[in-house]
N, C-alpha and C. Protein backbone atom coordinates (compact mmCIF):
# COMPACT_ATOMS: atom_id res chain seq x y z
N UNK A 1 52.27 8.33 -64.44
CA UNK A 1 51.40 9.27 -65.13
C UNK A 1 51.91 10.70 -64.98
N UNK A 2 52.33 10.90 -64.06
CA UNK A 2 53.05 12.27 -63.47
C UNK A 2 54.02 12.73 -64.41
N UNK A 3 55.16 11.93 -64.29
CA UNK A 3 56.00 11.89 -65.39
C UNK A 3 55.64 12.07 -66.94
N UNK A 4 54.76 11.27 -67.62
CA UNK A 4 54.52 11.39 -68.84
C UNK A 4 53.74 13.11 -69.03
N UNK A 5 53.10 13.40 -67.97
CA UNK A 5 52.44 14.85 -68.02
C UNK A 5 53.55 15.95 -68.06
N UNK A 6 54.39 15.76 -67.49
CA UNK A 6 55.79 16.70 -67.25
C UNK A 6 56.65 16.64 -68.59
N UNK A 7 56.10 15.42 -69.63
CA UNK A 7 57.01 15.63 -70.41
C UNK A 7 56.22 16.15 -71.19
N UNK A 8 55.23 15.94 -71.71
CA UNK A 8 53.80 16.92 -72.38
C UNK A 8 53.76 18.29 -72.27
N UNK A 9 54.28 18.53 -70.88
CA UNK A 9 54.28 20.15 -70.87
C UNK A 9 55.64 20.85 -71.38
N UNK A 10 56.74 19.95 -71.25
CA UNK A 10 58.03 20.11 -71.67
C UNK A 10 57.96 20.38 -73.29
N UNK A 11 57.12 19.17 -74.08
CA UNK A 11 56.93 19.50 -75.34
C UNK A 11 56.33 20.74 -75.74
N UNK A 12 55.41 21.34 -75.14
CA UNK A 12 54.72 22.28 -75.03
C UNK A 12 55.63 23.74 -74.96
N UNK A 13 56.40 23.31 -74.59
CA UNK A 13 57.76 25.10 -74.49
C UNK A 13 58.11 24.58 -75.67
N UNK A 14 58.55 23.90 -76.40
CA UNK A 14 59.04 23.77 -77.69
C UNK A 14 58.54 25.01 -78.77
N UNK A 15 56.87 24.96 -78.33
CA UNK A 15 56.60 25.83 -79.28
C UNK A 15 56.43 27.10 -79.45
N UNK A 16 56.56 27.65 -78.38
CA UNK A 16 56.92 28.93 -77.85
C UNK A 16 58.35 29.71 -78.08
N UNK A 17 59.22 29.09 -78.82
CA UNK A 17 60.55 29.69 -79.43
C UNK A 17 60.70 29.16 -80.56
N UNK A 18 61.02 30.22 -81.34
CA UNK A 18 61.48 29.93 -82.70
C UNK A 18 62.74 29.61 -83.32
N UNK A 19 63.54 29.72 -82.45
CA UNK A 19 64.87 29.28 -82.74
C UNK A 19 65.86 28.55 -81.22
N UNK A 20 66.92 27.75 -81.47
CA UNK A 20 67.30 27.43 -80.33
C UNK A 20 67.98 28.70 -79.36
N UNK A 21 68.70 29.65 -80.32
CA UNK A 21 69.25 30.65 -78.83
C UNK A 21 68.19 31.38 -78.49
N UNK A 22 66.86 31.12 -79.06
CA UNK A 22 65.91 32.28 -78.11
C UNK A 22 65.59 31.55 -76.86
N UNK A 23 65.55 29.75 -77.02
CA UNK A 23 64.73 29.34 -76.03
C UNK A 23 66.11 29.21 -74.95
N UNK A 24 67.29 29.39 -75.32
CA UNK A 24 68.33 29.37 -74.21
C UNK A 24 68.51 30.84 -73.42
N UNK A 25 67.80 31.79 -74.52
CA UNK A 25 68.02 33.73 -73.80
C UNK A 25 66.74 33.31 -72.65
N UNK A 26 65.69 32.46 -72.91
CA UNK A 26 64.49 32.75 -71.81
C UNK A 26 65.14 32.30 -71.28
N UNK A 27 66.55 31.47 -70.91
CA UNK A 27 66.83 30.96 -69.35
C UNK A 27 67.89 31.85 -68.54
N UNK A 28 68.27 32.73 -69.67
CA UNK A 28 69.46 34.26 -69.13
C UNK A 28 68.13 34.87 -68.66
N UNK A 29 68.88 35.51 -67.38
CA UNK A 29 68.64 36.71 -66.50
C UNK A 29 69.30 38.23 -66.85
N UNK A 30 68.80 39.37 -66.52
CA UNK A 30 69.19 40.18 -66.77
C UNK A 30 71.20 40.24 -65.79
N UNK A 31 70.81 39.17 -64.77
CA UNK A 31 71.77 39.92 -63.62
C UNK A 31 73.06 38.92 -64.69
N UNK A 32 72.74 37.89 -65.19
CA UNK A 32 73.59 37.25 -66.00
C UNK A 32 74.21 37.83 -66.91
N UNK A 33 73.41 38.30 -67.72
CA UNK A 33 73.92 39.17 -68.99
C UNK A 33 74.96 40.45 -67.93
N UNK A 34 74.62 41.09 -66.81
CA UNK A 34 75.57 42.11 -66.17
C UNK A 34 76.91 41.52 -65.75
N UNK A 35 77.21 40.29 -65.26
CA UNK A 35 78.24 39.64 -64.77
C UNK A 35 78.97 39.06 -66.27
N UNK A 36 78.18 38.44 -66.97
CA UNK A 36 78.89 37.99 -68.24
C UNK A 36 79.48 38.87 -69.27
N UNK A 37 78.91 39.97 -69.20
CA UNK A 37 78.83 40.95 -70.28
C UNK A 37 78.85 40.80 -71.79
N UNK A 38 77.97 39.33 -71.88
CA UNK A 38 78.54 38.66 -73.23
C UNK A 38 77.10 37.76 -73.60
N UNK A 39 76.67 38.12 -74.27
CA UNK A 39 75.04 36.77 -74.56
C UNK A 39 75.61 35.58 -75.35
N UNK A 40 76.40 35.65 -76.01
CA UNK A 40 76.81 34.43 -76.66
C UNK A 40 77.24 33.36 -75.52
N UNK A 41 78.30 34.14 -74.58
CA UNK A 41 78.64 33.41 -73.61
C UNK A 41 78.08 32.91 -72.61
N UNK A 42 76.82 34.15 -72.43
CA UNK A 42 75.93 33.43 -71.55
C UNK A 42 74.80 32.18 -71.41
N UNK A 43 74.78 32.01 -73.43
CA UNK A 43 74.08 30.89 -73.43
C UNK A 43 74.92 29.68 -73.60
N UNK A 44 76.21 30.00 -73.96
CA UNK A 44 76.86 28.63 -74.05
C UNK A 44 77.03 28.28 -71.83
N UNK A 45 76.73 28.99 -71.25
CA UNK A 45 76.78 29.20 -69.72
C UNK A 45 75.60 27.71 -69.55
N UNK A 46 74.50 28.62 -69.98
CA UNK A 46 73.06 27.86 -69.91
C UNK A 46 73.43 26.44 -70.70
N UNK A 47 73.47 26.88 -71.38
CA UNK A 47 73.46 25.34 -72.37
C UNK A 47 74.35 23.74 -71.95
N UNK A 48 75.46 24.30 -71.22
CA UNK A 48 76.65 23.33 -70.14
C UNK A 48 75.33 22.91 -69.31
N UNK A 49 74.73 23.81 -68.81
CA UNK A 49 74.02 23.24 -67.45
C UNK A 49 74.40 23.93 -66.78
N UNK A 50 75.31 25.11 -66.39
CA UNK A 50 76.12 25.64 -65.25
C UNK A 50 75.04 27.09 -65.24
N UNK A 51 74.25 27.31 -65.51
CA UNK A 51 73.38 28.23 -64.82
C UNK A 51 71.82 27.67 -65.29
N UNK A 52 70.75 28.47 -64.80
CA UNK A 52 69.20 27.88 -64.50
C UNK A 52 69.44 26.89 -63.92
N UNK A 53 67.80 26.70 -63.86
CA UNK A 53 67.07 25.60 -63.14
C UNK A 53 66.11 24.95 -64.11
N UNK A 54 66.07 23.65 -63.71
CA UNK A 54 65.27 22.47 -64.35
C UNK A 54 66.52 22.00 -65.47
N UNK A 55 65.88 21.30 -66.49
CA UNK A 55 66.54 20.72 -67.36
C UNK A 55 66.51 21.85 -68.64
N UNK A 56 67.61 21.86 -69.25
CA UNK A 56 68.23 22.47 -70.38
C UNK A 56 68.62 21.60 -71.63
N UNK A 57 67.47 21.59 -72.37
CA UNK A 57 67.84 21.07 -73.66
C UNK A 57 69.27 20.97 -74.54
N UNK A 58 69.36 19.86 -75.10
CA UNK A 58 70.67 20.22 -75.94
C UNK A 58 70.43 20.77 -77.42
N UNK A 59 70.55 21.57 -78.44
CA UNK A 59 70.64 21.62 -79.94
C UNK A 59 69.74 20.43 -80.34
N UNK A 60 70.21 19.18 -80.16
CA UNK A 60 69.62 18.09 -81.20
C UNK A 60 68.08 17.82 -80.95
N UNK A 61 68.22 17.92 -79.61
CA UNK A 61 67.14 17.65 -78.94
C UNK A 61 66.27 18.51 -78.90
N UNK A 62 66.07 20.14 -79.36
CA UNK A 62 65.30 20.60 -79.14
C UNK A 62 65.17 20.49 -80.87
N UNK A 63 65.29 20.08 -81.31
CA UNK A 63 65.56 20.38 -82.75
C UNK A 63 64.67 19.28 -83.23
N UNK A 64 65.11 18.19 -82.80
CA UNK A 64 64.14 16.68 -82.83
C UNK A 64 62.74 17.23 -82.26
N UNK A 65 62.51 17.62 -81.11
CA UNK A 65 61.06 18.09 -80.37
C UNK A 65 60.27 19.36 -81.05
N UNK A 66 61.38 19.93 -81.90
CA UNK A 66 60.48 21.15 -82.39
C UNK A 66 59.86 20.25 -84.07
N UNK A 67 60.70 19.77 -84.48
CA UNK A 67 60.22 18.76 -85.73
C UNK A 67 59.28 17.89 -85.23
N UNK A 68 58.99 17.10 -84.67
CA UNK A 68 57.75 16.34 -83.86
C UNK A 68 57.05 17.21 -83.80
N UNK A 69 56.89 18.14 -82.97
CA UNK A 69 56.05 19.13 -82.64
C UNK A 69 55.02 19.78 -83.92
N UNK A 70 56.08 19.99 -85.19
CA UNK A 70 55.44 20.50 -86.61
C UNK A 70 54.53 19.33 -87.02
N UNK A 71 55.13 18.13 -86.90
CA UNK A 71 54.79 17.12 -87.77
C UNK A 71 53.57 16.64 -86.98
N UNK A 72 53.31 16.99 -86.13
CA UNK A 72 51.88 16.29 -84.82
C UNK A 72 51.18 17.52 -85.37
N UNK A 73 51.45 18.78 -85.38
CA UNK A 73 50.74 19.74 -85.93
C UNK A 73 49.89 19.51 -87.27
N UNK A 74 50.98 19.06 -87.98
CA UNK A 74 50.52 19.00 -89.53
C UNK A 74 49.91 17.65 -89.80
N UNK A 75 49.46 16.63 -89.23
CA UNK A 75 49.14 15.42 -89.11
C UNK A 75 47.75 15.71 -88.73
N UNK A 76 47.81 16.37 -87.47
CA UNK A 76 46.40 17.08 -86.91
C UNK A 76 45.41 17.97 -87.45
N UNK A 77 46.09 18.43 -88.21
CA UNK A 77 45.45 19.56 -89.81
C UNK A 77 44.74 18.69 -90.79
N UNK A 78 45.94 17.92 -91.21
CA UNK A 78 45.73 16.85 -92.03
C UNK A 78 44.39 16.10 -91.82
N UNK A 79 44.21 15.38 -90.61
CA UNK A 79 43.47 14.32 -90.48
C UNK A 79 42.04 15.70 -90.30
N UNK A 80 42.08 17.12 -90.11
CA UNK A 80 40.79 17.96 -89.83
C UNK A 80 40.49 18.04 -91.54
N UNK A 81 41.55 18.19 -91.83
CA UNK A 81 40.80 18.73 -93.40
C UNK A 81 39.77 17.50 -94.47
N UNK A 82 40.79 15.84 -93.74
CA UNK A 82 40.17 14.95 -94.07
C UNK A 82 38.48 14.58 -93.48
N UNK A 83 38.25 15.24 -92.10
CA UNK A 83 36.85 15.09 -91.81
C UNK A 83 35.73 16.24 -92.90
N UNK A 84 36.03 16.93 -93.52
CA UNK A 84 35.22 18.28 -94.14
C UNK A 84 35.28 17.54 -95.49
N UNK A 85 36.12 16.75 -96.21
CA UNK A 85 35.87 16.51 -97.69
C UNK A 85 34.70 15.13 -98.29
């Protein structure tokens, strides 16, 4: 049960960025961007896995979870607008 909650909340950051390099800049640090001197580089940094903590999405995958994410949205609309008619 633990597990399935951890991934619920995981889905849940999905929707909080609008694009994939924003949700890879929330895992750059300022002290990162000073040592790298480069944001492109610093998210391809993040994105390897070789800096943060926890798990780091790949492209497809956040891409798949942000489409789920719309489509549970719009399903959920859907089925509200169907209780009012």
């Amino acid at each position: 049960m633990a597990n399935g909650r951890a991934k619920t909340d995981l889905d849940g950051t999905v929707n909080e960025f609008l694009s994939y390099d924003e949700y890879l800049d929330s895992k750059i640090t300022p002290l990162d961007l000073y040592y790298l001197e480069d944001e492109k580089l610093a998210r391809q940094v993040v994105e390897l896995g070789l800096r943060g903590t926890g798990e780091v999405w790949k492209r497809e995958e956040f891409e798949s979870r942000k489409a789920a994410a719309q489509a549970s949205r719009l399903s959920k609309r859907s089925e509200q607008n169907d209780k009012y008619k």
